[in-house]
Every structure is written in C-alpha cells, then in structure tokens.
N, C-alpha and C. Protein backbone atom coordinates (compact mmCIF):
# COMPACT_ATOMS: atom_id res chain seq x y z
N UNK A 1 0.82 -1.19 0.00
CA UNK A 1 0.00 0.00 0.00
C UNK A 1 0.87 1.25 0.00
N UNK A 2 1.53 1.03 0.77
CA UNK A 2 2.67 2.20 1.09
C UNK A 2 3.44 2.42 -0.48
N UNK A 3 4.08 1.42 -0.82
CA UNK A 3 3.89 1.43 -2.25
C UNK A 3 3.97 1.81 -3.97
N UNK A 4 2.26 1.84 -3.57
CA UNK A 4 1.66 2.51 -4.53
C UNK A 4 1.42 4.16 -4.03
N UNK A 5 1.26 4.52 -2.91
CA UNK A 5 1.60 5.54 -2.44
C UNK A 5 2.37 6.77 -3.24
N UNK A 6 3.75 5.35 -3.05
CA UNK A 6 4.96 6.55 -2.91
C UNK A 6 5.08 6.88 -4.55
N UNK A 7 4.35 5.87 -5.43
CA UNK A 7 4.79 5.91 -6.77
C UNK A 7 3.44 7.08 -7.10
N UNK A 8 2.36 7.14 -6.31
CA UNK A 8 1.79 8.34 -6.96
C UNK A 8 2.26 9.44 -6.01
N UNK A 9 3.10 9.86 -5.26
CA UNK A 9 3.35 10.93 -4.83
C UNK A 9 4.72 11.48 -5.71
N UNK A 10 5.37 10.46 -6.14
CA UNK A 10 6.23 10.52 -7.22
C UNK A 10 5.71 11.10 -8.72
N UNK A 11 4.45 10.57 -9.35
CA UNK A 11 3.77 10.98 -10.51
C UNK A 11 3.34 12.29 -10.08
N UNK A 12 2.66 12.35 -9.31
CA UNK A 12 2.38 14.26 -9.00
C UNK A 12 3.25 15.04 -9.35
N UNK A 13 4.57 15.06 -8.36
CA UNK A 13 5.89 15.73 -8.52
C UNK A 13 6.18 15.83 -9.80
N UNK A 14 7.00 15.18 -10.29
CA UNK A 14 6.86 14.66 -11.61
C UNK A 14 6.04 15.32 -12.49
N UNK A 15 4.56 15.26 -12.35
CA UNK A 15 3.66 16.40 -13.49
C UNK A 15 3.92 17.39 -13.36
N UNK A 16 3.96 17.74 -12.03
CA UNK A 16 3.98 19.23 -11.72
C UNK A 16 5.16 19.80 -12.23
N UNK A 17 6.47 19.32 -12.28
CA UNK A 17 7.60 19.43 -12.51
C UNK A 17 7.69 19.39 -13.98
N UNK A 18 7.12 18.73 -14.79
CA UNK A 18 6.74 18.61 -16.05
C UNK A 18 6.29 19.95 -16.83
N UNK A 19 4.67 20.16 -16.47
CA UNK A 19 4.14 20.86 -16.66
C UNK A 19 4.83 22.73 -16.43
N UNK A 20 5.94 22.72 -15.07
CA UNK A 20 6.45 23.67 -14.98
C UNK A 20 7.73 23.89 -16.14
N UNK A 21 8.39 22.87 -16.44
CA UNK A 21 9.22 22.91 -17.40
C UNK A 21 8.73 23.73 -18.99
N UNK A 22 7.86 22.55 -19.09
CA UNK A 22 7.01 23.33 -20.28
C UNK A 22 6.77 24.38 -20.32
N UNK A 23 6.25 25.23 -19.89
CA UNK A 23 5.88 25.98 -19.34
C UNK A 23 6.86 27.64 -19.44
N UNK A 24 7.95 26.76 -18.71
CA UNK A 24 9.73 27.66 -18.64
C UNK A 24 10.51 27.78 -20.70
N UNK A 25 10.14 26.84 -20.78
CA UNK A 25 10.52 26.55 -22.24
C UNK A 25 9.69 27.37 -23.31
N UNK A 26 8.59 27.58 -22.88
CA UNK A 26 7.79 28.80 -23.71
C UNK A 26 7.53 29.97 -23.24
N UNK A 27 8.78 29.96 -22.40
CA UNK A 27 8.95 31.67 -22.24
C UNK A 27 8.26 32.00 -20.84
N UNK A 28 7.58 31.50 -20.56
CA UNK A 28 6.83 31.99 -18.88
C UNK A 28 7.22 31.35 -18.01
N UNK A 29 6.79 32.08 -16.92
CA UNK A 29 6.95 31.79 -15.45
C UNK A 29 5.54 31.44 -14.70
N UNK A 30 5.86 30.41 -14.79
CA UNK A 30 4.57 29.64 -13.94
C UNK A 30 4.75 29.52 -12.59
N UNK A 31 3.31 29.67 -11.61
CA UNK A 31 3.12 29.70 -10.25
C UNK A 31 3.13 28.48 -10.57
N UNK A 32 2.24 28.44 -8.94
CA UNK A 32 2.26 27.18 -8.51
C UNK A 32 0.81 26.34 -9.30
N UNK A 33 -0.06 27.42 -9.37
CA UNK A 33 -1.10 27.35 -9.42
C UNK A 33 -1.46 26.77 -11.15
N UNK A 34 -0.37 27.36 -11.98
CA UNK A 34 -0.64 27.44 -12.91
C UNK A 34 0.10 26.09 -13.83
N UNK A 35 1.09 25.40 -12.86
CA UNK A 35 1.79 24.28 -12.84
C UNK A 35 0.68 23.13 -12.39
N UNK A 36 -0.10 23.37 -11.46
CA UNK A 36 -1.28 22.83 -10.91
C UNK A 36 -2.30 22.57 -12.14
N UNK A 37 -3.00 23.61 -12.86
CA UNK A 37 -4.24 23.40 -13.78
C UNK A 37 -3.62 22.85 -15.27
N UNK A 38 -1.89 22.87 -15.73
CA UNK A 38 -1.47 22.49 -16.80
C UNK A 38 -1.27 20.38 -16.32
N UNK A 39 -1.09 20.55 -15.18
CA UNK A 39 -0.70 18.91 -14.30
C UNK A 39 -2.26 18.74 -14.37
N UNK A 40 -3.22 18.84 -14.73
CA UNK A 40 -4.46 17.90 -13.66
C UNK A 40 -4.59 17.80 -11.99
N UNK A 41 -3.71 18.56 -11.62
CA UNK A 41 -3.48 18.28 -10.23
C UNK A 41 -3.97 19.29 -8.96
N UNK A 42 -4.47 18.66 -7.81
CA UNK A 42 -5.89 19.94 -7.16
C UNK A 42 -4.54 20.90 -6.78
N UNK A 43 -4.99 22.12 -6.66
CA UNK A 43 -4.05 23.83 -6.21
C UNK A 43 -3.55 22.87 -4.65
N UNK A 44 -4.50 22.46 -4.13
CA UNK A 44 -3.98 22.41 -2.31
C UNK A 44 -3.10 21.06 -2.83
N UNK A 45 -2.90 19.80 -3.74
CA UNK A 45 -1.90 19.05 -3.11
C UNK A 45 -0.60 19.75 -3.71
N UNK A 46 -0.54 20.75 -4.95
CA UNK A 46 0.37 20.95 -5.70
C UNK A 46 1.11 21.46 -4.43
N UNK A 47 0.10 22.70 -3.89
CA UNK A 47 1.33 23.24 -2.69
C UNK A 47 1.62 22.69 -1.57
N UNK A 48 1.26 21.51 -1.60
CA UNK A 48 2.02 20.54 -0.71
C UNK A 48 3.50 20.10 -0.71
N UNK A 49 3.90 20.03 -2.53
CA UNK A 49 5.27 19.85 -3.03
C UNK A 49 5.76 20.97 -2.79
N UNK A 50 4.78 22.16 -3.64
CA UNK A 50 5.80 23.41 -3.96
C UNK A 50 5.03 24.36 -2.74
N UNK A 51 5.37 24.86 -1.78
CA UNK A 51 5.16 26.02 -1.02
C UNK A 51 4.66 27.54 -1.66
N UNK A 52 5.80 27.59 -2.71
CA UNK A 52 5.56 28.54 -3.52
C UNK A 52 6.37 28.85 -4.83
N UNK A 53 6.44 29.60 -5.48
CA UNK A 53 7.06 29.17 -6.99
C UNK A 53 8.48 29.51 -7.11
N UNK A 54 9.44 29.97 -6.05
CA UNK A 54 10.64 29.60 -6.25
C UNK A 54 11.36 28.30 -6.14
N UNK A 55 10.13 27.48 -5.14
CA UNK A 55 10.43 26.34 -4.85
C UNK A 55 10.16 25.01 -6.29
N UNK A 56 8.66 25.90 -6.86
CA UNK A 56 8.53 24.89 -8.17
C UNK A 56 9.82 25.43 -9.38
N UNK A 57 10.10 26.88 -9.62
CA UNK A 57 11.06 27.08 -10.67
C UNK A 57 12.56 26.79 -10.51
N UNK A 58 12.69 26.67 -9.25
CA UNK A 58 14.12 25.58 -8.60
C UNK A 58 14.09 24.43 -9.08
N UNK A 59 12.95 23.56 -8.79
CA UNK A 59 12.66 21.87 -8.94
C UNK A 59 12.75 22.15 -10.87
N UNK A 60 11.96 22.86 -11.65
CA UNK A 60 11.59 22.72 -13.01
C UNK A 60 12.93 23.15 -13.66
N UNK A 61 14.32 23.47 -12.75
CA UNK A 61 15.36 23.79 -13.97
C UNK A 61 16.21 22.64 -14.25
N UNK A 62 16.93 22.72 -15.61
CA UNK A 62 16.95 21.68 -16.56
C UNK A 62 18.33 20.75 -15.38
N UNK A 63 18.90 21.33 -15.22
CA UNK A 63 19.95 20.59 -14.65
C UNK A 63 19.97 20.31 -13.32
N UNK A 64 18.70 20.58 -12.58
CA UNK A 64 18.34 19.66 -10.85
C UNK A 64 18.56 18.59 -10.67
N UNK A 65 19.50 18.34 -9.90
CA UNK A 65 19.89 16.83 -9.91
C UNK A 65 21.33 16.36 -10.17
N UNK A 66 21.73 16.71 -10.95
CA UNK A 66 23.19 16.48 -11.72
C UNK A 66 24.03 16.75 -10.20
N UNK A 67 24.71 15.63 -10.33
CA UNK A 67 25.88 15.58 -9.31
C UNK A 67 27.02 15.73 -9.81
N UNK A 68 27.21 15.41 -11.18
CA UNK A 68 28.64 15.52 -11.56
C UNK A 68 28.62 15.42 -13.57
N UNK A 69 29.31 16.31 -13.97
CA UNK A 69 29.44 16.10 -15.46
C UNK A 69 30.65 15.66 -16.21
N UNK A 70 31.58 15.16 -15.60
CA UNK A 70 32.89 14.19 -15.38
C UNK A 70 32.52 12.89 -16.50
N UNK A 71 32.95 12.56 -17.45
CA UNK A 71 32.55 11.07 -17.97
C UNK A 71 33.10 9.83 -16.85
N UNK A 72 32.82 8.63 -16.77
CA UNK A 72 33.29 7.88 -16.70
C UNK A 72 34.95 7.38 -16.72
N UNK A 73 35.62 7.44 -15.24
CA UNK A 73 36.85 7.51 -15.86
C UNK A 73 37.98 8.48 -16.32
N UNK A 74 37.52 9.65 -16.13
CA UNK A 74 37.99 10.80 -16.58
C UNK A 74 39.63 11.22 -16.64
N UNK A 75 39.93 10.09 -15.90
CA UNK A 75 41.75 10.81 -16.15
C UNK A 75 41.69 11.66 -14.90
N UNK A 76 43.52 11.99 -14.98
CA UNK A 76 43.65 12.78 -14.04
C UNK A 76 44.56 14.12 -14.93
N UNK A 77 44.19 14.37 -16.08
CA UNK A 77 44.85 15.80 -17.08
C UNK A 77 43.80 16.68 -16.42
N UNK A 78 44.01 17.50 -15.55
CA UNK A 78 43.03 19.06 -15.51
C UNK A 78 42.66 19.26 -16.81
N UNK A 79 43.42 19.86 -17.63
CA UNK A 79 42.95 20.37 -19.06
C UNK A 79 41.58 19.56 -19.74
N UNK A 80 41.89 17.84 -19.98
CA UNK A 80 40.99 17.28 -20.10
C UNK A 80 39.86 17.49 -19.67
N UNK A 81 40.40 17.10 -18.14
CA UNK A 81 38.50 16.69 -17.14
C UNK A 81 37.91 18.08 -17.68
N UNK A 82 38.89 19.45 -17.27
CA UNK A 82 37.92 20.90 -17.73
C UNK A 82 36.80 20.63 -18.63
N UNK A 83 37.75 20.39 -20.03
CA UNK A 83 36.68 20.28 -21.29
C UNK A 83 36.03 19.00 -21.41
N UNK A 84 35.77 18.56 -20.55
CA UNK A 84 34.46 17.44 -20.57
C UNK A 84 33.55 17.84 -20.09
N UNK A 85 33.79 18.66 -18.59
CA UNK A 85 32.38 19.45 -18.09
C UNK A 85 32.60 20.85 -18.85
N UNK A 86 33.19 21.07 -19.38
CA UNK A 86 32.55 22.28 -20.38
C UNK A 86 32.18 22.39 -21.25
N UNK A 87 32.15 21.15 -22.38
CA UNK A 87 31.66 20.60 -23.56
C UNK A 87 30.03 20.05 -22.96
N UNK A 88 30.08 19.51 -21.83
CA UNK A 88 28.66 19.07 -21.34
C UNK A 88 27.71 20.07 -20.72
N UNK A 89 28.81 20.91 -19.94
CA UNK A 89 27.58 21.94 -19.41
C UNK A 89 27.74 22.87 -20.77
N UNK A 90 28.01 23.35 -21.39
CA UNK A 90 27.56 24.43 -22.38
C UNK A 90 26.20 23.42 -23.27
N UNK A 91 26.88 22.14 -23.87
CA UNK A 91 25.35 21.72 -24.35
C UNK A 91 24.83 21.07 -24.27
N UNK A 92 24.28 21.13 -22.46
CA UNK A 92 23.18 21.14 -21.61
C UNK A 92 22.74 22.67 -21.76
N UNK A 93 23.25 23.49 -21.50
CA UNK A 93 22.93 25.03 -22.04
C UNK A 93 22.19 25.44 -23.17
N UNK A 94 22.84 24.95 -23.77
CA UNK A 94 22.20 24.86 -25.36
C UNK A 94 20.97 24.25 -25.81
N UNK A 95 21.02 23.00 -25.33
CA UNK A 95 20.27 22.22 -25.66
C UNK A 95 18.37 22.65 -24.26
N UNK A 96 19.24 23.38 -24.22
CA UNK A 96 17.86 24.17 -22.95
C UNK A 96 17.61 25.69 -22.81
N UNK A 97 18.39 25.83 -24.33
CA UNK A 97 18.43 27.59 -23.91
C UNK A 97 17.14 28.09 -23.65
N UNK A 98 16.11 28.14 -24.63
CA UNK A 98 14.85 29.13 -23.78
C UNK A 98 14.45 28.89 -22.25
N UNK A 99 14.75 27.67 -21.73
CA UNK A 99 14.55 27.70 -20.13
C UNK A 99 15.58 28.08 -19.78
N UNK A 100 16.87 28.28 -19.87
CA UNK A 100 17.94 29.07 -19.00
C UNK A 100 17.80 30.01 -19.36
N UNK A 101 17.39 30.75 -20.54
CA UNK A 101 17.01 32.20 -21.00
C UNK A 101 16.06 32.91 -19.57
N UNK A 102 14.90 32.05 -19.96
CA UNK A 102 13.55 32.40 -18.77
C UNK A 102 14.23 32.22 -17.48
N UNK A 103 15.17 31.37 -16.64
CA UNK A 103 15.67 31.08 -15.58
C UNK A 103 16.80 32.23 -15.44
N UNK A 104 17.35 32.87 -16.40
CA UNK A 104 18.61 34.26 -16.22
C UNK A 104 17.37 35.14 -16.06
N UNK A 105 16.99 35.56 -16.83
CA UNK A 105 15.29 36.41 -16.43
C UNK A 105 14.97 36.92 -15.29
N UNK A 106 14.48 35.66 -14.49
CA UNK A 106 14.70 35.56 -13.30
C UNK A 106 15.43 35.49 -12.10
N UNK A 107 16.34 35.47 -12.24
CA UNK A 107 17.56 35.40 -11.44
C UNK A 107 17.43 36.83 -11.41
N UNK A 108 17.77 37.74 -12.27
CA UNK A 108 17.51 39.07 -12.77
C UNK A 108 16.39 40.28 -11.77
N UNK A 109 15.59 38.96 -11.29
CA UNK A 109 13.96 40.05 -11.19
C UNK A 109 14.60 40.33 -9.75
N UNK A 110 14.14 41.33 -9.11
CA UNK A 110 14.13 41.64 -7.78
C UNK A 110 12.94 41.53 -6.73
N UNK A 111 11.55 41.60 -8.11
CA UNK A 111 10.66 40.75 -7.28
C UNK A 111 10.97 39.30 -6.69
N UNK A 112 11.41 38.43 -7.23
CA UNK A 112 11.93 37.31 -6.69
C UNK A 112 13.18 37.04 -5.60
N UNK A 113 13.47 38.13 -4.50
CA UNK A 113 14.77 37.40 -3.66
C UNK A 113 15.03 36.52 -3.57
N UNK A 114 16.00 36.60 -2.96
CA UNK A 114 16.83 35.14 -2.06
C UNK A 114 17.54 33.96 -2.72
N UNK A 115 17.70 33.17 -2.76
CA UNK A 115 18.81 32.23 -3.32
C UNK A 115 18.49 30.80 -4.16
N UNK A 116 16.93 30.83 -3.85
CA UNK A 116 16.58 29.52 -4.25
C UNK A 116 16.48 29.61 -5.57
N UNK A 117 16.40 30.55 -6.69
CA UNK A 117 16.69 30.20 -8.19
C UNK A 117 18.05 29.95 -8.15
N UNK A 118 17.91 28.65 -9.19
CA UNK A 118 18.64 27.89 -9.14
C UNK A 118 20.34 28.35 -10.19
N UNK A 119 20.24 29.53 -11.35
CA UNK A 119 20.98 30.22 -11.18
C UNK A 119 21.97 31.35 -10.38
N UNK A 120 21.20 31.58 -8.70
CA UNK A 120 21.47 32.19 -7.86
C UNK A 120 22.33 31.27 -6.44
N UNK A 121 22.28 29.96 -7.76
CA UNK A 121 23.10 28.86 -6.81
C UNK A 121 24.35 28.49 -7.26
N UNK A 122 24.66 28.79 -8.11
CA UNK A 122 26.25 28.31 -8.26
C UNK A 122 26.33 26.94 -8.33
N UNK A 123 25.41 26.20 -9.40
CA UNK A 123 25.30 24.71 -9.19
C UNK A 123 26.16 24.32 -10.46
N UNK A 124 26.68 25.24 -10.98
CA UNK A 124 27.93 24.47 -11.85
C UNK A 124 29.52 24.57 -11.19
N UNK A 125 29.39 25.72 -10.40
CA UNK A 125 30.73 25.50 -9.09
C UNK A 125 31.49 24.30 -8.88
N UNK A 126 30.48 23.12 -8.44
CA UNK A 126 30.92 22.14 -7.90
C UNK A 126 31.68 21.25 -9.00
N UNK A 127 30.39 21.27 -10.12
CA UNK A 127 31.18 20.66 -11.80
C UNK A 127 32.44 21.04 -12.17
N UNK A 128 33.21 22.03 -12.18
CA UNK A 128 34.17 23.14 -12.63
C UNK A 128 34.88 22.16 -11.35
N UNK A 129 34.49 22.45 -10.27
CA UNK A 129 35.72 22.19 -8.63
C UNK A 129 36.00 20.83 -8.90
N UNK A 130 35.24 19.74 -9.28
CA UNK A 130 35.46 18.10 -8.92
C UNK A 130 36.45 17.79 -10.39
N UNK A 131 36.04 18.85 -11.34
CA UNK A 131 37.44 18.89 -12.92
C UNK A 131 38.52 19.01 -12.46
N UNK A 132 38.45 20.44 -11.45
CA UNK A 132 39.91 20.54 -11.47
C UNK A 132 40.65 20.12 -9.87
N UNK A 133 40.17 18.89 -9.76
CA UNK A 133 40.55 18.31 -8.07
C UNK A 133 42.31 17.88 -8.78
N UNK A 134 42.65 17.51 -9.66
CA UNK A 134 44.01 16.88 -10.02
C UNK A 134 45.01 18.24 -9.61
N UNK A 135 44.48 19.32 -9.63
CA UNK A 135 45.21 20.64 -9.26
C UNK A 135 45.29 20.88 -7.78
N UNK A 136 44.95 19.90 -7.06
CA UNK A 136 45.33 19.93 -5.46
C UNK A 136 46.69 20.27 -4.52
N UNK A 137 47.46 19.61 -5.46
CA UNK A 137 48.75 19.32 -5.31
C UNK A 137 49.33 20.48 -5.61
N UNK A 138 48.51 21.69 -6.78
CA UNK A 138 49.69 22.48 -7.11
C UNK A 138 49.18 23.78 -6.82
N UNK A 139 47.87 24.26 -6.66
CA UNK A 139 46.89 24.91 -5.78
C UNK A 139 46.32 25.17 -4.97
N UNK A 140 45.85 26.10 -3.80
CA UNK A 140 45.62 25.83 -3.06
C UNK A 140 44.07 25.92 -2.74
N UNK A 141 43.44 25.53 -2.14
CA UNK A 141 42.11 25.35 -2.09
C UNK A 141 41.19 27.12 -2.85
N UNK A 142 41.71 28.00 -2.02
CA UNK A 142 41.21 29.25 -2.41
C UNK A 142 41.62 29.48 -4.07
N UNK A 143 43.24 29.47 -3.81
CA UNK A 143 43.13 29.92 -5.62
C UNK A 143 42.53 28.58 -6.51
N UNK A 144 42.23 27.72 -6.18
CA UNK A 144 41.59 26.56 -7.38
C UNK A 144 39.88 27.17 -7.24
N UNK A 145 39.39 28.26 -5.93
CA UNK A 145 38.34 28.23 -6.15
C UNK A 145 38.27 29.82 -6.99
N UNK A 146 39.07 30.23 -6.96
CA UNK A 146 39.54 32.15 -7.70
C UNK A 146 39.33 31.59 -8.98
N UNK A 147 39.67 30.19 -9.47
CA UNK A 147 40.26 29.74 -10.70
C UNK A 147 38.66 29.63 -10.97
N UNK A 148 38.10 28.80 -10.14
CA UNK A 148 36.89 28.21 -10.88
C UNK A 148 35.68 29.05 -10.53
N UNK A 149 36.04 30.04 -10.09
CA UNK A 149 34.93 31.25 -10.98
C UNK A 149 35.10 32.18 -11.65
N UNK A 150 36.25 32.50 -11.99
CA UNK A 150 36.49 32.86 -13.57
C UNK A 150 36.47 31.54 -14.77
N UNK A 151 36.12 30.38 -14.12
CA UNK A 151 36.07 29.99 -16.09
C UNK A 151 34.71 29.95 -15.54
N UNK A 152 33.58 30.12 -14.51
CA UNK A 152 32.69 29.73 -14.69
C UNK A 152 31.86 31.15 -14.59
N UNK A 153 32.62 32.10 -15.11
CA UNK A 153 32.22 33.55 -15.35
C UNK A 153 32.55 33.73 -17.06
N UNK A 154 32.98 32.13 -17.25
CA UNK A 154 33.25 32.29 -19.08
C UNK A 154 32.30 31.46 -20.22
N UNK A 155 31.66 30.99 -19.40
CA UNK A 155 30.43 29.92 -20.01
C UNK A 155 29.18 29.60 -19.00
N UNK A 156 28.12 29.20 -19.56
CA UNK A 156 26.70 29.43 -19.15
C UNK A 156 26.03 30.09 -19.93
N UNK A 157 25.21 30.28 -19.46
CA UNK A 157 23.55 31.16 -20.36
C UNK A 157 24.13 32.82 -20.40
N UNK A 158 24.81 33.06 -19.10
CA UNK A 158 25.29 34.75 -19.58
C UNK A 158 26.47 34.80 -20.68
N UNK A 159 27.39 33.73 -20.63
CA UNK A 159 28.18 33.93 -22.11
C UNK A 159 27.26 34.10 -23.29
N UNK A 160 26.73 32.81 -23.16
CA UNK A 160 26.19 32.65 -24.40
C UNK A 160 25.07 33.54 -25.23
N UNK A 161 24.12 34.31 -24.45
CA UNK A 161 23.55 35.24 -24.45
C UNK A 161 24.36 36.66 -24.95
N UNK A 162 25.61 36.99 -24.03
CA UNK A 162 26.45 37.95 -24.91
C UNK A 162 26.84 37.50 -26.26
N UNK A 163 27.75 36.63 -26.16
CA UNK A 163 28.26 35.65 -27.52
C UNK A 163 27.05 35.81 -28.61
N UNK A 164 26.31 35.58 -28.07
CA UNK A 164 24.93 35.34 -29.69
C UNK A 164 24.26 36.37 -29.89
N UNK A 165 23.73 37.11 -29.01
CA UNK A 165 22.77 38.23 -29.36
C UNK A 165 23.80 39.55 -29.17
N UNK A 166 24.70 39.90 -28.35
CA UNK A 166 25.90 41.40 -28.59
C UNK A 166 26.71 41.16 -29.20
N UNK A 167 27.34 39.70 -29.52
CA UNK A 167 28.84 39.52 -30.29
C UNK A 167 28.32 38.81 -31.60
N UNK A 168 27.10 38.45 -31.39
CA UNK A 168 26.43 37.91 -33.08
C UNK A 168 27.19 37.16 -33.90
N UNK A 169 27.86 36.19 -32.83
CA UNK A 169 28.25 34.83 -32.92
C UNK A 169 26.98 33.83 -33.25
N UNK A 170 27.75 32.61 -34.06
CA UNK A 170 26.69 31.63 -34.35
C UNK A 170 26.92 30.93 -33.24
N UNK A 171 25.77 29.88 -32.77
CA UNK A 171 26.01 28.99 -31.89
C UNK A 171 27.10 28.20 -31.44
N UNK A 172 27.49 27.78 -32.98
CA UNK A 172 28.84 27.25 -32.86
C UNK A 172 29.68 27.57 -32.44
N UNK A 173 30.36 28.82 -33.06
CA UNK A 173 31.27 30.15 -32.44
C UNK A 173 30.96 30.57 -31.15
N UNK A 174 30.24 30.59 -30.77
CA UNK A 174 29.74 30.97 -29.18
C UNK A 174 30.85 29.61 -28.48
N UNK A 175 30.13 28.37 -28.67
CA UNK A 175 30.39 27.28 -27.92
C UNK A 175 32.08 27.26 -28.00
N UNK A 176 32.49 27.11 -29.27
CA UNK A 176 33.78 27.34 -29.08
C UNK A 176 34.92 28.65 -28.57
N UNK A 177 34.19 29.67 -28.62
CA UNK A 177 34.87 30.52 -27.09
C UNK A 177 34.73 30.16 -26.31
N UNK A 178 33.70 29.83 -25.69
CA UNK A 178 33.71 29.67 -24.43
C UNK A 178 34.75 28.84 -24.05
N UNK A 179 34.62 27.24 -24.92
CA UNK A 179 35.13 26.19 -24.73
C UNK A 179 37.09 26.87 -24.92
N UNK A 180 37.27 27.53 -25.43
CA UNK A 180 38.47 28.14 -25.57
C UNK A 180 38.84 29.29 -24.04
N UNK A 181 38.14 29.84 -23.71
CA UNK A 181 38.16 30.72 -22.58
C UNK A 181 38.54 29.89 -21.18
N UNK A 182 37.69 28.92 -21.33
CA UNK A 182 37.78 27.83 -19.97
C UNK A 182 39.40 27.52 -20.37
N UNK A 183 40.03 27.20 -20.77
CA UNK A 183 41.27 26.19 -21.26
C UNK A 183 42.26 27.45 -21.14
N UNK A 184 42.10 28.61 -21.83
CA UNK A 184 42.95 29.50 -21.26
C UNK A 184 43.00 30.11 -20.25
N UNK A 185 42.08 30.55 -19.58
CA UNK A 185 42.03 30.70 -17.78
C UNK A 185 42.66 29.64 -16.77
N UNK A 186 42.61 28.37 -17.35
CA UNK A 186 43.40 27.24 -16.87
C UNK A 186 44.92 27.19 -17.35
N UNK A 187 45.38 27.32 -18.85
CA UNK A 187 46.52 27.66 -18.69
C UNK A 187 47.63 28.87 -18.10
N UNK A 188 46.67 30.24 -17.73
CA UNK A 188 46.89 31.49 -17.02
C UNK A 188 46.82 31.08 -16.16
N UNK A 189 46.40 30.30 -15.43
CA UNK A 189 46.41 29.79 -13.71
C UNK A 189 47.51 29.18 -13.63
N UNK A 190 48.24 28.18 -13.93
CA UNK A 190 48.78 27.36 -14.20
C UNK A 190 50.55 28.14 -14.52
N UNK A 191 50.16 28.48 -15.08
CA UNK A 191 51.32 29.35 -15.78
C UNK A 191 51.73 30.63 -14.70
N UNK A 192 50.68 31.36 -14.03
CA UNK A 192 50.88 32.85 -13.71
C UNK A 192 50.11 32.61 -12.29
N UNK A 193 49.84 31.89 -12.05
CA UNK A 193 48.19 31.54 -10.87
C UNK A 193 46.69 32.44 -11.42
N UNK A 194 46.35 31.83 -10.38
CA UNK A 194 44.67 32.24 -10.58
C UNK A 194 44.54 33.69 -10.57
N UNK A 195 43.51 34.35 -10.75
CA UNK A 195 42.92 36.12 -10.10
C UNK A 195 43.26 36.44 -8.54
N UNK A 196 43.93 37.27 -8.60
CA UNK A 196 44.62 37.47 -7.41
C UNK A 196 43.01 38.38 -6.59
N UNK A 197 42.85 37.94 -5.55
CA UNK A 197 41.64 39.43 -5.10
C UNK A 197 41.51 38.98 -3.07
C-alpha cells in the first residue's frame, strides 16, 4: 500500500515538474497554481510539493539533480577533465536555452529574492571544482576556487547570451569561445596563478 503511495506521490511531482518545465521553455513563469491546472493536479496538493514558486522554478530547472558532469573515468589531465564538463555543461545550455534564457530572467527580477533560483546557486561551481581536483597538489584550495569562478564567469547562459545576441556569434562560435576561454584561464592559472583578489 505504502507502495503505490509513494509511486503516486512521485507521478504528481513529476507532473507538476513537467508541466512547470514546459511551461519555462515557452517563455513563462509559472506559479504554482498554474503548474497545478497544466498537471491535472488539485491547487492544495500541488502546494504541498511546492510552497511557492521559487520552490517549483528551482525543482523545473533543466539541470536539478546532476551531481557531476565528469565522464566515466575521466583521467587525471586538468585540461581534459575541464573540457568534458565544459563541452557538457555548455550543451546542456544549449540544448535548454529558452529555459535558462527564462531562468537568467529571473535570477535578474528583484521581485523574486533570495537564493533559491537555481541560477542564484552556483550549481555548476561544484562541476568546474570536482574537474579541477588533479590541481590539489599544485593549488591551493582558495586559488583553485579564484580559478573556478572565472572559467565559470566564461560559459553558461550569460556567455552565451552575450556571444549570440551582442557579439552575433553563431552557436557554434559561441560554444567554441567559451570552450576556448575555460582552457585558457586554466593555462593562465597554471602558468601565472589564478585572479589574485
């Protein structure tokens, strides 16, 4: 009994989470409410999951969940591991731009405080930090973290957004700066150290 329960408290989530995606992908920002009547699902259990809609546009962004963008195996070359999570997170980026479009948007609004959009989290930090763990030895915790927010001030939805719409780069060209920016901030580290501040 318990169960079947948990597998429909799972399908709710899930719609709701669905329905909010969709939703993000055509440009709007959906409540709770409105994640609720696109799901089939009554207003009072939706806000049972979501409290309120930073909590559903947190849960509905594309990359919730991801623990690590590292392949399998990855070696221990910094340079490498870099451009594996930067070849993956840019297209995961890509491949989701109108919802990271609508999710920078927001991050943006000031009606919305506080930290729970999920661009206001620094959830590629950790991707960038677990690349460049082989740099332990020659870095020290602070400058590997100086390091890894300048390349992660060089790719995402705000590069790519400059890159395509102010620098009127093609997609392609976008991806490959970036993917070039990360690799030289790593060899300037490396070479000279990180941003001194």
């Amino acid at each position: 009994m318990e169960l079947g329960r948990s597998g429909q408290k799972l399908r709710t989530f899930n719609a709701l989470v669905e329905a909010a995606r969709g939703m993000v992908a055509d440009g709007k920002t959906p409540t709770v409410d409105d994640a609720a009547l696109a799901a089939g699902v009554a207003r009072s259990t939706a806000y049972r999951y979501f409290p309120g809609q930073r909590e559903l546009l947190a849960a509905a962004h594309p990359e919730t969940g991801l623990t690590s963008m590292l392949p399998e195996n990855p070696g221990d070359n910094p340079a490498q591991r870099l451009d594996a999570v930067v070849v993956k997170f840019i297209g995961m980026i890509m491949e989701t731009e109108v919802q990271q479009r609508t999710m920078l948007k927001l991050s943006l609004d000031p009606e919305l405080p506080g930290n729970d959009l999920p661009l206001r989290q620094g959830r590629a930090i950790p991707w960038i930090t677990e690349a460049l763990e082989p740099l332990a030895g020659k870095l020290g915790d602070a400058e590997i973290r100086r390091l890894v927010l300048a390349i992660r001030s060089a790719i995402g939805i705000e590069s790519l957004v400059w890159l395509t719409d102010i620098g009127a780069l093609s997609r392609d060209e976008a991806f490959a700066s970036m993917r070039w920016s990360a690799q030289a901030l790593l060899r300037h580290a490396l070479e000279a150290g990180p941003p001194a501040y």
